[in-house]
C-alpha atoms as a PDB file:
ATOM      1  CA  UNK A   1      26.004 -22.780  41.400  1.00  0.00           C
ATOM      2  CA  UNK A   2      25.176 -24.464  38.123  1.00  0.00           C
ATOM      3  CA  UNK A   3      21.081 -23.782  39.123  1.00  0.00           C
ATOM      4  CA  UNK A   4      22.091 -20.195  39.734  1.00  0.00           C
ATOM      5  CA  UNK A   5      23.674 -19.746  36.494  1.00  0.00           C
ATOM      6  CA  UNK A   6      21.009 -20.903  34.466  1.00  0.00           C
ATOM      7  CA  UNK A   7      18.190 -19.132  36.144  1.00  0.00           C
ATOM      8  CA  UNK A   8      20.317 -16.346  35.628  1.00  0.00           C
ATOM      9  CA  UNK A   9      20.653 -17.035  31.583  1.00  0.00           C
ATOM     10  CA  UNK A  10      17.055 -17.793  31.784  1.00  0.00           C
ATOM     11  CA  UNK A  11      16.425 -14.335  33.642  1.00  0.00           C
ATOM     12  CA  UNK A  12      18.611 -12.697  31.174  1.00  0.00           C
ATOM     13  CA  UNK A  13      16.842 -14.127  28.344  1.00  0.00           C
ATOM     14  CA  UNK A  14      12.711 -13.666  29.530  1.00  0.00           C
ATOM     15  CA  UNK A  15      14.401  -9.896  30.018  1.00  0.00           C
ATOM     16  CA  UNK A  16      15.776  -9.680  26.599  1.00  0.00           C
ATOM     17  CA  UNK A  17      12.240 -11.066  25.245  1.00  0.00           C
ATOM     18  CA  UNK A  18      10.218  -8.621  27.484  1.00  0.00           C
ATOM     19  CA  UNK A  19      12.289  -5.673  26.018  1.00  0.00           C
ATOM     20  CA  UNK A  20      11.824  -6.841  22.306  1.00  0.00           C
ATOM     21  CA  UNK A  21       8.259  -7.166  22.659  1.00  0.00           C
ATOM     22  CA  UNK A  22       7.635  -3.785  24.697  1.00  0.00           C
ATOM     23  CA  UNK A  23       9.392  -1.990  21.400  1.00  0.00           C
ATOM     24  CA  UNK A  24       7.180  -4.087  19.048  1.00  0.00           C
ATOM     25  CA  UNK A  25       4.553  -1.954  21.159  1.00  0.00           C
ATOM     26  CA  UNK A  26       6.369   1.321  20.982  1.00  0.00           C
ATOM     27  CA  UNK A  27       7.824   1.389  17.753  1.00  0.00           C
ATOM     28  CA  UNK A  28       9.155   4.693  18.377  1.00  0.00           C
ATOM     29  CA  UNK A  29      11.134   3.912  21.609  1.00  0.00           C
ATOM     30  CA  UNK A  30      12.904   0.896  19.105  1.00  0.00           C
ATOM     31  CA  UNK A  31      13.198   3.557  16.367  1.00  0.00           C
ATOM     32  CA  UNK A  32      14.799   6.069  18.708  1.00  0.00           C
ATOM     33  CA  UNK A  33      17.193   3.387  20.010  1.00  0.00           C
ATOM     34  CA  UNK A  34      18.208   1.748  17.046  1.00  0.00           C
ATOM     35  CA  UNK A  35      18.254   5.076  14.857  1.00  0.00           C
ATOM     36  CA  UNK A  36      16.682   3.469  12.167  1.00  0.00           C
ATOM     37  CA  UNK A  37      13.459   3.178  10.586  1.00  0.00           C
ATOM     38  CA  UNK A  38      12.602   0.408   9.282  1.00  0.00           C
ATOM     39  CA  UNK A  39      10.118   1.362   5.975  1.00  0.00           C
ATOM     40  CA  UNK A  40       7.822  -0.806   4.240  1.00  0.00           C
ATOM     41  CA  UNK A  41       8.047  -0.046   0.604  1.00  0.00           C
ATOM     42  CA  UNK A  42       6.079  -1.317  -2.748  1.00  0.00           C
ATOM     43  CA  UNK A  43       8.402  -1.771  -5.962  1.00  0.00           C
ATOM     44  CA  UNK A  44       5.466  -1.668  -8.876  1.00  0.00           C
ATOM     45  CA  UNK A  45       2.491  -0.215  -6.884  1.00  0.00           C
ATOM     46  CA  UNK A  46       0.694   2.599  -8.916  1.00  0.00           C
ATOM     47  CA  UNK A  47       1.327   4.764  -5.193  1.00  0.00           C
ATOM     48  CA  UNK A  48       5.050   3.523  -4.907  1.00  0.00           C
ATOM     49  CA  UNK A  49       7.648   1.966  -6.868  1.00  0.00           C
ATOM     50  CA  UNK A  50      11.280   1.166  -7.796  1.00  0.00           C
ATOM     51  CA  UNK A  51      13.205   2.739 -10.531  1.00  0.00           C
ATOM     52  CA  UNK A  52      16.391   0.520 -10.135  1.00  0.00           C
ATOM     53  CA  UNK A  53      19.518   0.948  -8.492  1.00  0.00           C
ATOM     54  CA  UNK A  54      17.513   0.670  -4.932  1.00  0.00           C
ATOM     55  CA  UNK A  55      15.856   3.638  -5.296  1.00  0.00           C
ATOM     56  CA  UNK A  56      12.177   3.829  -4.544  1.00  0.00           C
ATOM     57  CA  UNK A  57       9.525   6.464  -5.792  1.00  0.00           C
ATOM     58  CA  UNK A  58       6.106   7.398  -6.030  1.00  0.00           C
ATOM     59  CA  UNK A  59       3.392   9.197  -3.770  1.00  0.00           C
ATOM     60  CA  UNK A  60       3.421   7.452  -0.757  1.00  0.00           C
ATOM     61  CA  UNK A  61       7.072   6.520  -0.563  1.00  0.00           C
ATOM     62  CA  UNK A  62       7.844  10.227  -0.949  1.00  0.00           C
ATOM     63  CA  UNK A  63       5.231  11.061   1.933  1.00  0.00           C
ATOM     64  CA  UNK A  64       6.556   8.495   3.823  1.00  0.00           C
ATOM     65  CA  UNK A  65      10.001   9.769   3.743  1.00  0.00           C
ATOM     66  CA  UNK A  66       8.600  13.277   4.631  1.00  0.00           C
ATOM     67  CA  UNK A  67       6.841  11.196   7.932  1.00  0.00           C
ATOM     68  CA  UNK A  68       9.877  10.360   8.814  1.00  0.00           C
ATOM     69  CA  UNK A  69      11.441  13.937   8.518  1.00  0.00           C
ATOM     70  CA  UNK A  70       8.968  14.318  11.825  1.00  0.00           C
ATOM     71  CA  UNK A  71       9.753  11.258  13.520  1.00  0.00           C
ATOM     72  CA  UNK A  72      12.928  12.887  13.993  1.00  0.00           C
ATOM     73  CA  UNK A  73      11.591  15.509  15.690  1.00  0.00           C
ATOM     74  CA  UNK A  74       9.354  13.441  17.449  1.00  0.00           C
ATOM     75  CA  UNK A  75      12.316  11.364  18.836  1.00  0.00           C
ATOM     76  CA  UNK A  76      14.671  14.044  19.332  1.00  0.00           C
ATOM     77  CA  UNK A  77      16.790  12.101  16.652  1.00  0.00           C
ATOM     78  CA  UNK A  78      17.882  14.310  13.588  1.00  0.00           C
ATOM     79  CA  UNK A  79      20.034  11.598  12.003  1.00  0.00           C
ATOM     80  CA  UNK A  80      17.462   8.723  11.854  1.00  0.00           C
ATOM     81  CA  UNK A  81      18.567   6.798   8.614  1.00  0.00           C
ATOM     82  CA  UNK A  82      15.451   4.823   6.326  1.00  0.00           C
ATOM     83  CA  UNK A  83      16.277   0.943   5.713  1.00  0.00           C
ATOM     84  CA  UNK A  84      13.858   0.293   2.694  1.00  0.00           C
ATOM     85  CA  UNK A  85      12.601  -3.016   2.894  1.00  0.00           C
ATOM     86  CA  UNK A  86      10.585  -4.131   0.062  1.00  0.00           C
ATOM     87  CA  UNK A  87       7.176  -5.815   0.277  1.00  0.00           C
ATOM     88  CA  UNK A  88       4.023  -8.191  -0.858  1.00  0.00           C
ATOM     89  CA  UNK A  89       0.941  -8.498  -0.891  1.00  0.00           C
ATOM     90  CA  UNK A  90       1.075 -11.662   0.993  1.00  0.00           C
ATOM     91  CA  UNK A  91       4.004 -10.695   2.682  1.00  0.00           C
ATOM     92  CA  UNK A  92       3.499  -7.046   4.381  1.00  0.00           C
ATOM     93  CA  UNK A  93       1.443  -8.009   7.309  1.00  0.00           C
ATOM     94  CA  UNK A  94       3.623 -10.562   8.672  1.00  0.00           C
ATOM     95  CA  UNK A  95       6.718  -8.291   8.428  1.00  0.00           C
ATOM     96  CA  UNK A  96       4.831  -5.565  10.364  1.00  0.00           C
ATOM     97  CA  UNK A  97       4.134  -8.243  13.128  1.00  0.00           C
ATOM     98  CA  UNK A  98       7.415  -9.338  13.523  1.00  0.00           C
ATOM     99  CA  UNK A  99       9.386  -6.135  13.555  1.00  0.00           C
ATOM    100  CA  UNK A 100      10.852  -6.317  10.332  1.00  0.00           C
ATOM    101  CA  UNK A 101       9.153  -3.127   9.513  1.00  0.00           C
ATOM    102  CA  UNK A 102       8.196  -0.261  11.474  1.00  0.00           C
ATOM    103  CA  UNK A 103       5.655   1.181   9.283  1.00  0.00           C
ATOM    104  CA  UNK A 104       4.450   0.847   5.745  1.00  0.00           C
ATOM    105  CA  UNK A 105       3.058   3.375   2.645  1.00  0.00           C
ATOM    106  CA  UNK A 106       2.230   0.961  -0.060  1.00  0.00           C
ATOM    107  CA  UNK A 107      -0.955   0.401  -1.587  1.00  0.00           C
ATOM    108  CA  UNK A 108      -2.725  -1.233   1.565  1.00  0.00           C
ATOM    109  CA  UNK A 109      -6.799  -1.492   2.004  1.00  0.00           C
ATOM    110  CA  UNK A 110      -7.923  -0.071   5.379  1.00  0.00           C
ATOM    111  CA  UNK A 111     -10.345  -3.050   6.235  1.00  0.00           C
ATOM    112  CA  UNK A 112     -12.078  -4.741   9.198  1.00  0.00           C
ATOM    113  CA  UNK A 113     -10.570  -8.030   8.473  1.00  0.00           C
ATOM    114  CA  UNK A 114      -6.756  -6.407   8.562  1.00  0.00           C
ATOM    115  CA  UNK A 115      -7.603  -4.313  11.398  1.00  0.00           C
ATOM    116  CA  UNK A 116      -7.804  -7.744  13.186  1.00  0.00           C
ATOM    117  CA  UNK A 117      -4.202  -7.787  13.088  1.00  0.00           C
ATOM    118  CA  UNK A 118      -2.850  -4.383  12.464  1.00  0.00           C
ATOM    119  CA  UNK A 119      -3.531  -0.671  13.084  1.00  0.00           C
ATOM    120  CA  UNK A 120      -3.679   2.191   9.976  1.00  0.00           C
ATOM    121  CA  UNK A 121      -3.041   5.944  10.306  1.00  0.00           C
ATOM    122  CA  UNK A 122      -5.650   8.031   8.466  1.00  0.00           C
ATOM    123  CA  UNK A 123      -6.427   7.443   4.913  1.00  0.00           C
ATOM    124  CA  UNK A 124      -4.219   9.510   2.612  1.00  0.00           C
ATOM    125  CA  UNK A 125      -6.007   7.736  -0.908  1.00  0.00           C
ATOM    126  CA  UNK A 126      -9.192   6.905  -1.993  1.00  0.00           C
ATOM    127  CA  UNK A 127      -8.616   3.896  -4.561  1.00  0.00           C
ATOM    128  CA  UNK A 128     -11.208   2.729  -7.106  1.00  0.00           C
ATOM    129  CA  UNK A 129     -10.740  -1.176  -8.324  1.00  0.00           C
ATOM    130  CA  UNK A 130     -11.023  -0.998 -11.845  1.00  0.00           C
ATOM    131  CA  UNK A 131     -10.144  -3.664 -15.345  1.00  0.00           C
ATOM    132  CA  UNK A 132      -7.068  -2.747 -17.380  1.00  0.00           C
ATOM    133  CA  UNK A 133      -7.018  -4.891 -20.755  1.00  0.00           C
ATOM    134  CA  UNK A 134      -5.921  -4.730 -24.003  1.00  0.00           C
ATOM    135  CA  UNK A 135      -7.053  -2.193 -25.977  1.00  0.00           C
ATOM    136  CA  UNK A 136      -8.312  -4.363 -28.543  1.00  0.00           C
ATOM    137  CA  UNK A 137      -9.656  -6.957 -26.456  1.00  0.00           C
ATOM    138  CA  UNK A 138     -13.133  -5.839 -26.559  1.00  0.00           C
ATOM    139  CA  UNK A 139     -13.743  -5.707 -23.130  1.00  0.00           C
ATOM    140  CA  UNK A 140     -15.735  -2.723 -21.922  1.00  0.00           C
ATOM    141  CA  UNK A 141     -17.294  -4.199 -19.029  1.00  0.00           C
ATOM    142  CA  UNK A 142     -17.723  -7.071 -16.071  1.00  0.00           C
ATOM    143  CA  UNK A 143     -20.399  -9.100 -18.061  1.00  0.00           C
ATOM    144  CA  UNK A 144     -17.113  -9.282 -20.796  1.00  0.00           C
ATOM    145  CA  UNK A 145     -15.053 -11.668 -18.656  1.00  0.00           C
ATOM    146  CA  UNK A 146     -17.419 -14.426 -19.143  1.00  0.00           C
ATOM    147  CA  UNK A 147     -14.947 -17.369 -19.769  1.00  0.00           C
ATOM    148  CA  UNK A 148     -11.738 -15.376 -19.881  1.00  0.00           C
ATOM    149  CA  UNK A 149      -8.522 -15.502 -17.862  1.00  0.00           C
ATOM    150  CA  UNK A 150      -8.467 -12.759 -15.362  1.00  0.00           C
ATOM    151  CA  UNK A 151      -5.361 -11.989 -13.739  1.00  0.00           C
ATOM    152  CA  UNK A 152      -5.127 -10.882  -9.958  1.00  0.00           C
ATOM    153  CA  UNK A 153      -1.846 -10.261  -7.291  1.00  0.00           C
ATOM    154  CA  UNK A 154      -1.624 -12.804  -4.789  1.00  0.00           C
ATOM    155  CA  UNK A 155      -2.756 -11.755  -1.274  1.00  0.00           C
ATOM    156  CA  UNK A 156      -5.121  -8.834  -2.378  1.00  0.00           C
ATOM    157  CA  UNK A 157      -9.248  -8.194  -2.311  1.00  0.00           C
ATOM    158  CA  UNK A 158      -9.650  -7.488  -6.214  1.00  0.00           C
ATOM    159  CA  UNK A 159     -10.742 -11.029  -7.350  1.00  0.00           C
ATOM    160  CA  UNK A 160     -13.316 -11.118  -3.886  1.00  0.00           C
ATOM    161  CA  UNK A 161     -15.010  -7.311  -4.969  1.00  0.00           C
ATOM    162  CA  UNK A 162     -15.199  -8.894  -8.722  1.00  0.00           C
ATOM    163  CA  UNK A 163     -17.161 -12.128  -7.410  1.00  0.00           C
ATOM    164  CA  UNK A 164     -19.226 -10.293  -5.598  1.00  0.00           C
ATOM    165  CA  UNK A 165     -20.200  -6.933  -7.600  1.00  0.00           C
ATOM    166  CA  UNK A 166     -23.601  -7.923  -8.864  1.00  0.00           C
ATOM    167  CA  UNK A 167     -22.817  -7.604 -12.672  1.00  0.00           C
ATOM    168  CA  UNK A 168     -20.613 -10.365 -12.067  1.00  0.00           C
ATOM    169  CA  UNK A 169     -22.763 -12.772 -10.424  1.00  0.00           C
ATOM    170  CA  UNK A 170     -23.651 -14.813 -13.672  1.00  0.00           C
ATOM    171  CA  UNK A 171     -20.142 -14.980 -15.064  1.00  0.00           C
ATOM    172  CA  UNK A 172     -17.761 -17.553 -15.250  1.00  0.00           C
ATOM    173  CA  UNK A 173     -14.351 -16.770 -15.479  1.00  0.00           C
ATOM    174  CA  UNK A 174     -10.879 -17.969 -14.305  1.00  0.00           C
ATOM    175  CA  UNK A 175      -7.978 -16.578 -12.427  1.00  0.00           C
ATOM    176  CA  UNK A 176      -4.581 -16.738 -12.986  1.00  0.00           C
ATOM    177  CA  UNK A 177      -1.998 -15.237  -9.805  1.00  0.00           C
ATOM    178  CA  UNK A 178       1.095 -13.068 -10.070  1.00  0.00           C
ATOM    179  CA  UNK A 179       3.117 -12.726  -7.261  1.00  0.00           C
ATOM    180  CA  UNK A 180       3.649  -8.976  -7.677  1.00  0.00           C
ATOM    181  CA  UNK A 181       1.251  -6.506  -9.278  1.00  0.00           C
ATOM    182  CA  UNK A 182       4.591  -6.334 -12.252  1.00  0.00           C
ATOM    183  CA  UNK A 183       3.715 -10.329 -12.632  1.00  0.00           C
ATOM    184  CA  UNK A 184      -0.014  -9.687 -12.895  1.00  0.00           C
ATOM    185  CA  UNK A 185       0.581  -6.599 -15.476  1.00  0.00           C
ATOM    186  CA  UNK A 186       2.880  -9.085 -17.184  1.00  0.00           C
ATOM    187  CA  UNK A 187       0.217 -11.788 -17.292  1.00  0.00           C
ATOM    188  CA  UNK A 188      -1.766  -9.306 -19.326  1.00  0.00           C
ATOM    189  CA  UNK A 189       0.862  -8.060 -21.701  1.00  0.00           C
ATOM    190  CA  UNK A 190       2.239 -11.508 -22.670  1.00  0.00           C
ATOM    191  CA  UNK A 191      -1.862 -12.701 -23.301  1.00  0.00           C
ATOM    192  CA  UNK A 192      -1.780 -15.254 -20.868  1.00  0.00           C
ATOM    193  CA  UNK A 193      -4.880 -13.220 -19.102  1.00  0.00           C
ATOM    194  CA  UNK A 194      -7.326 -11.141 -20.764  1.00  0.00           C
ATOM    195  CA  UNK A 195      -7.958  -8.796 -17.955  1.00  0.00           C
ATOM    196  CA  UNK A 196      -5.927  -7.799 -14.875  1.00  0.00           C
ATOM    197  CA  UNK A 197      -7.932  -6.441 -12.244  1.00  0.00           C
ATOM    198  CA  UNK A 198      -6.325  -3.811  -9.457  1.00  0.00           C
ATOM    199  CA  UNK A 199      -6.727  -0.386  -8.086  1.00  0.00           C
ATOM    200  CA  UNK A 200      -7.060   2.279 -10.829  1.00  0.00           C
ATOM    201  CA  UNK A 201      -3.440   4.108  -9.382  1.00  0.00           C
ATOM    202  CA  UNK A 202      -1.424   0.349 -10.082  1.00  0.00           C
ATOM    203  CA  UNK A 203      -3.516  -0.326 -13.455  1.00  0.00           C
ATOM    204  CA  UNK A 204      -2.374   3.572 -14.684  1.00  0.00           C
ATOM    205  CA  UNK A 205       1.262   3.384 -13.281  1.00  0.00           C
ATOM    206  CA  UNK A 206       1.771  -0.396 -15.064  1.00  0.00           C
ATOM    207  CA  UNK A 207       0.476   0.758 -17.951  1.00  0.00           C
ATOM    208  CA  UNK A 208       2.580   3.887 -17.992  1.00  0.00           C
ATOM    209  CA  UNK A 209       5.668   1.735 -17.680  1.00  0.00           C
ATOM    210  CA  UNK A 210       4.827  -0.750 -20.394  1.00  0.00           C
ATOM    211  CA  UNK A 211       6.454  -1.687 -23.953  1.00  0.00           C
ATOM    212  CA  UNK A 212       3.369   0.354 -25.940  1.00  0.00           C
ATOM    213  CA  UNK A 213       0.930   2.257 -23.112  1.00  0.00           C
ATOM    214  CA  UNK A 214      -1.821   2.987 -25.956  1.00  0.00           C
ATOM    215  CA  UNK A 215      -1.857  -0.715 -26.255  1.00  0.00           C
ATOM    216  CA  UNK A 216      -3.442  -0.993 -22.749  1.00  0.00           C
ATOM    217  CA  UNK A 217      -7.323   0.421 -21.664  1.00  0.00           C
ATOM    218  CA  UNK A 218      -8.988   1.056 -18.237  1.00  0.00           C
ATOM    219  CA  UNK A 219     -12.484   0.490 -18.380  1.00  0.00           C
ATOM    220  CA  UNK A 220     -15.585  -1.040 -17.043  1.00  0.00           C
ATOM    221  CA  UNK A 221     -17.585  -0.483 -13.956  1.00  0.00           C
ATOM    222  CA  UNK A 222     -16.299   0.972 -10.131  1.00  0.00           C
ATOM    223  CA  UNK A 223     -15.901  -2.908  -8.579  1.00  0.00           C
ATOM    224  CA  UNK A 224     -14.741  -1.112  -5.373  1.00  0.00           C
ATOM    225  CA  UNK A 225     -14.431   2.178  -3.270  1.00  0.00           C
ATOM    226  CA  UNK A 226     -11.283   1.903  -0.712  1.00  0.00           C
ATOM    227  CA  UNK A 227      -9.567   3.751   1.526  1.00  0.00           C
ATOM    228  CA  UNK A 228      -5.308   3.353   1.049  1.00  0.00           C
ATOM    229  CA  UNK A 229      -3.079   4.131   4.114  1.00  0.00           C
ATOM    230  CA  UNK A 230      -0.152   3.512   5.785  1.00  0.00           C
ATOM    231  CA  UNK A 231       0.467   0.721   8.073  1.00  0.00           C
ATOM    232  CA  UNK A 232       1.357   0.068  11.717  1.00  0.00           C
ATOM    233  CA  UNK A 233       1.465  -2.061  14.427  1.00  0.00           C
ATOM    234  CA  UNK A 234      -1.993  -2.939  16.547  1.00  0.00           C
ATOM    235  CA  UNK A 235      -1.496  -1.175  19.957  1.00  0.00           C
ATOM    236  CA  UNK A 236       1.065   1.205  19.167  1.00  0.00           C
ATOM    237  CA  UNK A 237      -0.848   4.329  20.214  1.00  0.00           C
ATOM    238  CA  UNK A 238       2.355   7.177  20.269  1.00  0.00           C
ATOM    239  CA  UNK A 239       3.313   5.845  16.895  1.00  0.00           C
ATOM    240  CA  UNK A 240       0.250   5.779  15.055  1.00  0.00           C
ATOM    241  CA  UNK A 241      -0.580   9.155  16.975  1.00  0.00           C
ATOM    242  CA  UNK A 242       2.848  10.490  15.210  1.00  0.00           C
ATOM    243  CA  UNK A 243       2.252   9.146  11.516  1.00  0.00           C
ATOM    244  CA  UNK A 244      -1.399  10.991  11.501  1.00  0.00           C
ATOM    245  CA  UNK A 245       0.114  14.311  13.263  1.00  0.00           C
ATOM    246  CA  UNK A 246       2.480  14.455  10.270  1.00  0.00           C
ATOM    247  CA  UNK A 247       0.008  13.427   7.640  1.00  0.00           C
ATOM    248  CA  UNK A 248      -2.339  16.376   9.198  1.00  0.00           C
ATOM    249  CA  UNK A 249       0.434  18.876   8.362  1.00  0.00           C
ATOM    250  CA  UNK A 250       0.969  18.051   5.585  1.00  0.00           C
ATOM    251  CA  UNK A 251      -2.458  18.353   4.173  1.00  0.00           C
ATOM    252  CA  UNK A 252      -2.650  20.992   6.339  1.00  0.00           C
ATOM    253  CA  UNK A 253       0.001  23.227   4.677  1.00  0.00           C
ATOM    254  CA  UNK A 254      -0.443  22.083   0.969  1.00  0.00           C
ATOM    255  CA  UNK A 255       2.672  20.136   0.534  1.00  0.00           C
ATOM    256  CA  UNK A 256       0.813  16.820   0.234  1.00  0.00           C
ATOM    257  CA  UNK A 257      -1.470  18.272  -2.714  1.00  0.00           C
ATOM    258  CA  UNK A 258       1.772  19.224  -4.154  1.00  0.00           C
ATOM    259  CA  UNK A 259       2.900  16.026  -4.045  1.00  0.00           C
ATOM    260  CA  UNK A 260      -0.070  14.408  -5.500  1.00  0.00           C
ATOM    261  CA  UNK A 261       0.185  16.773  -8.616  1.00  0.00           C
ATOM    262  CA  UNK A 262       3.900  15.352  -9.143  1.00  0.00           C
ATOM    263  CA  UNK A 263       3.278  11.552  -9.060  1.00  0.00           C
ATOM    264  CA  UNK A 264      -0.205  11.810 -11.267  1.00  0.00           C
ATOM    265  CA  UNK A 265      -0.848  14.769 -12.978  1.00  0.00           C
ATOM    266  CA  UNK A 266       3.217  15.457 -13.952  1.00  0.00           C
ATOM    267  CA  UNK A 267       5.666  13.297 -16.236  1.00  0.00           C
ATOM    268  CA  UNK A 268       7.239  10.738 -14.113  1.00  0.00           C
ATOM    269  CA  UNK A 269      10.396   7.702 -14.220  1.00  0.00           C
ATOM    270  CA  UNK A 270      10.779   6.013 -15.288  1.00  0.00           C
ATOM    271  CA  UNK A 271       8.981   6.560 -18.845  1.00  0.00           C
ATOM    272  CA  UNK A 272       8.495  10.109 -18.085  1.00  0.00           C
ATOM    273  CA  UNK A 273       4.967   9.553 -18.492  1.00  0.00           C
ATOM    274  CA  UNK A 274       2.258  11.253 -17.089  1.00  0.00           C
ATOM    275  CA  UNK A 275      -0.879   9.275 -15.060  1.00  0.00           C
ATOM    276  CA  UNK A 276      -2.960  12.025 -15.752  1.00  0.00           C
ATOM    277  CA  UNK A 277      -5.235  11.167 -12.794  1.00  0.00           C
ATOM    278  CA  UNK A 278      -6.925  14.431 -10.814  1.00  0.00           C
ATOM    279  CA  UNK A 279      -7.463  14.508  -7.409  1.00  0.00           C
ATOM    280  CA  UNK A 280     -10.553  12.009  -7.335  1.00  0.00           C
ATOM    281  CA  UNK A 281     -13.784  14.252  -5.171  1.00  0.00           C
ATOM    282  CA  UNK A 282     -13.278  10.859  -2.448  1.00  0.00           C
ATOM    283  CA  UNK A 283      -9.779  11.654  -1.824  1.00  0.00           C
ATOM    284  CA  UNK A 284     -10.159  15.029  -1.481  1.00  0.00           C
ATOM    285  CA  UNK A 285     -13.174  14.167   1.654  1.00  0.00           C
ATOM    286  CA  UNK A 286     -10.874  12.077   3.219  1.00  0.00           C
ATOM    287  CA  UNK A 287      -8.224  14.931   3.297  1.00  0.00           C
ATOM    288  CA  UNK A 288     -10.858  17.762   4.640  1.00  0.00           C
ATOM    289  CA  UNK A 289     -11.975  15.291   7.364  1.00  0.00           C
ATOM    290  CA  UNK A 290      -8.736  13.297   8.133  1.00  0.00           C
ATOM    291  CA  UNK A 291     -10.097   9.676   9.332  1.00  0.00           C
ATOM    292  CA  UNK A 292      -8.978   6.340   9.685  1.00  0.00           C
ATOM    293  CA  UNK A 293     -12.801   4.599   8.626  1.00  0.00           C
ATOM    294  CA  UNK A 294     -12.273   0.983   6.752  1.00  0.00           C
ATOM    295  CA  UNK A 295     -13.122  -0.031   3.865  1.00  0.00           C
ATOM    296  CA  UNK A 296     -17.151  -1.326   4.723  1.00  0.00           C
ATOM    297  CA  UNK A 297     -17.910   2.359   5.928  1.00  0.00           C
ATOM    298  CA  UNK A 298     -17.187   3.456   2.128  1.00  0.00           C
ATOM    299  CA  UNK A 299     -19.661   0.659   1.140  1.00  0.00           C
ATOM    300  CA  UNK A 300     -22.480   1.837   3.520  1.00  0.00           C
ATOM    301  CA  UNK A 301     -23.155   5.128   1.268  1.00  0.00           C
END
């Protein structure tokens, strides 16, 4: 009896695995069951953000939330409720892999390395990596940081496009890691970096948000062309099929235009500041031709 009882337990268990792992692969049979989605959201990203009291902002965690408005339709569920579950750089992939999150809009680089492990819907931002500094610091270019502290986020490309981008190649300069892209901005401010190196959108939105914007510059050279978009599971075919249906319509019907001109070209929270950053002519490409091309396709033009 005893031998009965455990293959039984162990039956019940392998069954219980076997059904986790089959949602991990159809996110949208786990969201339909559980009513929830899980979303992946950035607190100090230049394309989402935190204002406080758990709220969370910006351009892609407002599209996001407007993805989800059509997962309900595509699960027949009009009362699915959004768990916001803040994430890393080092952090987001892992979380995605494990189920913690069902999807994410951050600020993530649609790569060939990351599409090892994950999948991405179609690209919905065409970043540039630029230098933010001081604007006294007299640094106008790459060849500047030549023995400076240069401040990066932990799990990101910037530092790699810098050592590599050819007006670089004979410079010698050191990096310093924040955690978050706030802890690499505040590397900057407080002068223990010279130079904080990001994607233009999280260089702008930090600045925005700081003590004295004016004291703060963008400038140099392009280090890097990528393509931003949300994030999903490898081998989850329905689900990324449903995030780039509802990223379709809504470049389709204007409202995600709309929404661009709100989060950069309009005064936002929590400074009421505006980015003042126009649709870039990349961007606008990637929204007349939805695709889902990495990063090293940008680089081969």
């Amino acid at each position: 009896m005893k031998k009965h009882i455990v293959a039984l337990a162990a039956l019940t268990v392998s069954l219980a695995s076997g059904t986790a792992f089959a949602q991990l692969n159809d996110t949208l049979a786990k969201i339909k069951s559980s009513g929830t989605v899980n979303l992946g959201v950035r607190d100090s990203s230049g394309l989402g953000f935190t204002i406080g009291g758990g709220k969370y902002v910006g351009f892609h965690t407002e599209m996001a939330e407007r993805i989800i408005d059509d997962l309900k339709q595509v699960t027949g569920n009009p009362n699915l409720k959004i768990n916001y579950q803040v994430i890393t750089s080092q952090n987001r992939i892992p979380l995605l892999q494990n189920g913690t999150i069902d999807f994410e809009c951050g600020s993530t680089t649609n790569n060939m390395t990351r599409a090892k492990d994950v999948s991405f819907a179609v690209t919905t931002y065409v970043e540039e990596v630029r230098i933010a500094t001081k604007a006294n610091s007299g640094i106008k270019s790459v060849a500047d940081l030549n023995g400076k502290n240069v401040a990066v986020t932990t799990g990101t490309t910037s530092v790699q496009h810098l050592r590599r981008h050819e007006r670089g190649a004979n410079i010698d300069f050191k990096t310093v890691q924040g955690k978050d892209h706030a802890d690499s901005f505040l590397l900057l401010e407080s002068g223990r970096a010279d130079a904080f190196v990001m994607d233009g959108s999280i260089l702008a939105a930090n600045i925005s948000r700081a003590r004295n914007p004016k004291d703060f510059a963008v400038v140099g050279e392009v280090l890097s062309v990528e393509p931003i978009a949300c994030m999903l599971r490898k081998d989850d075919p329905k689900m990324k099929e449903a995030l780039d249906n509802s990223i379709k319509r809504q470049i389709k019907d204007g409202s995600l235009a709309k929404l661009y001109d709100k989060w950069f070209m309009q005064p936002i929270p929590p400074a009421n500041v505006s980015l003042n950053m126009p649709l870039s002519a990349s961007t606008k490409a990637a929204w007349d031709n939805p695709n889902d091309k990495p990063m090293e396709d940008y680089a081969k033009k």
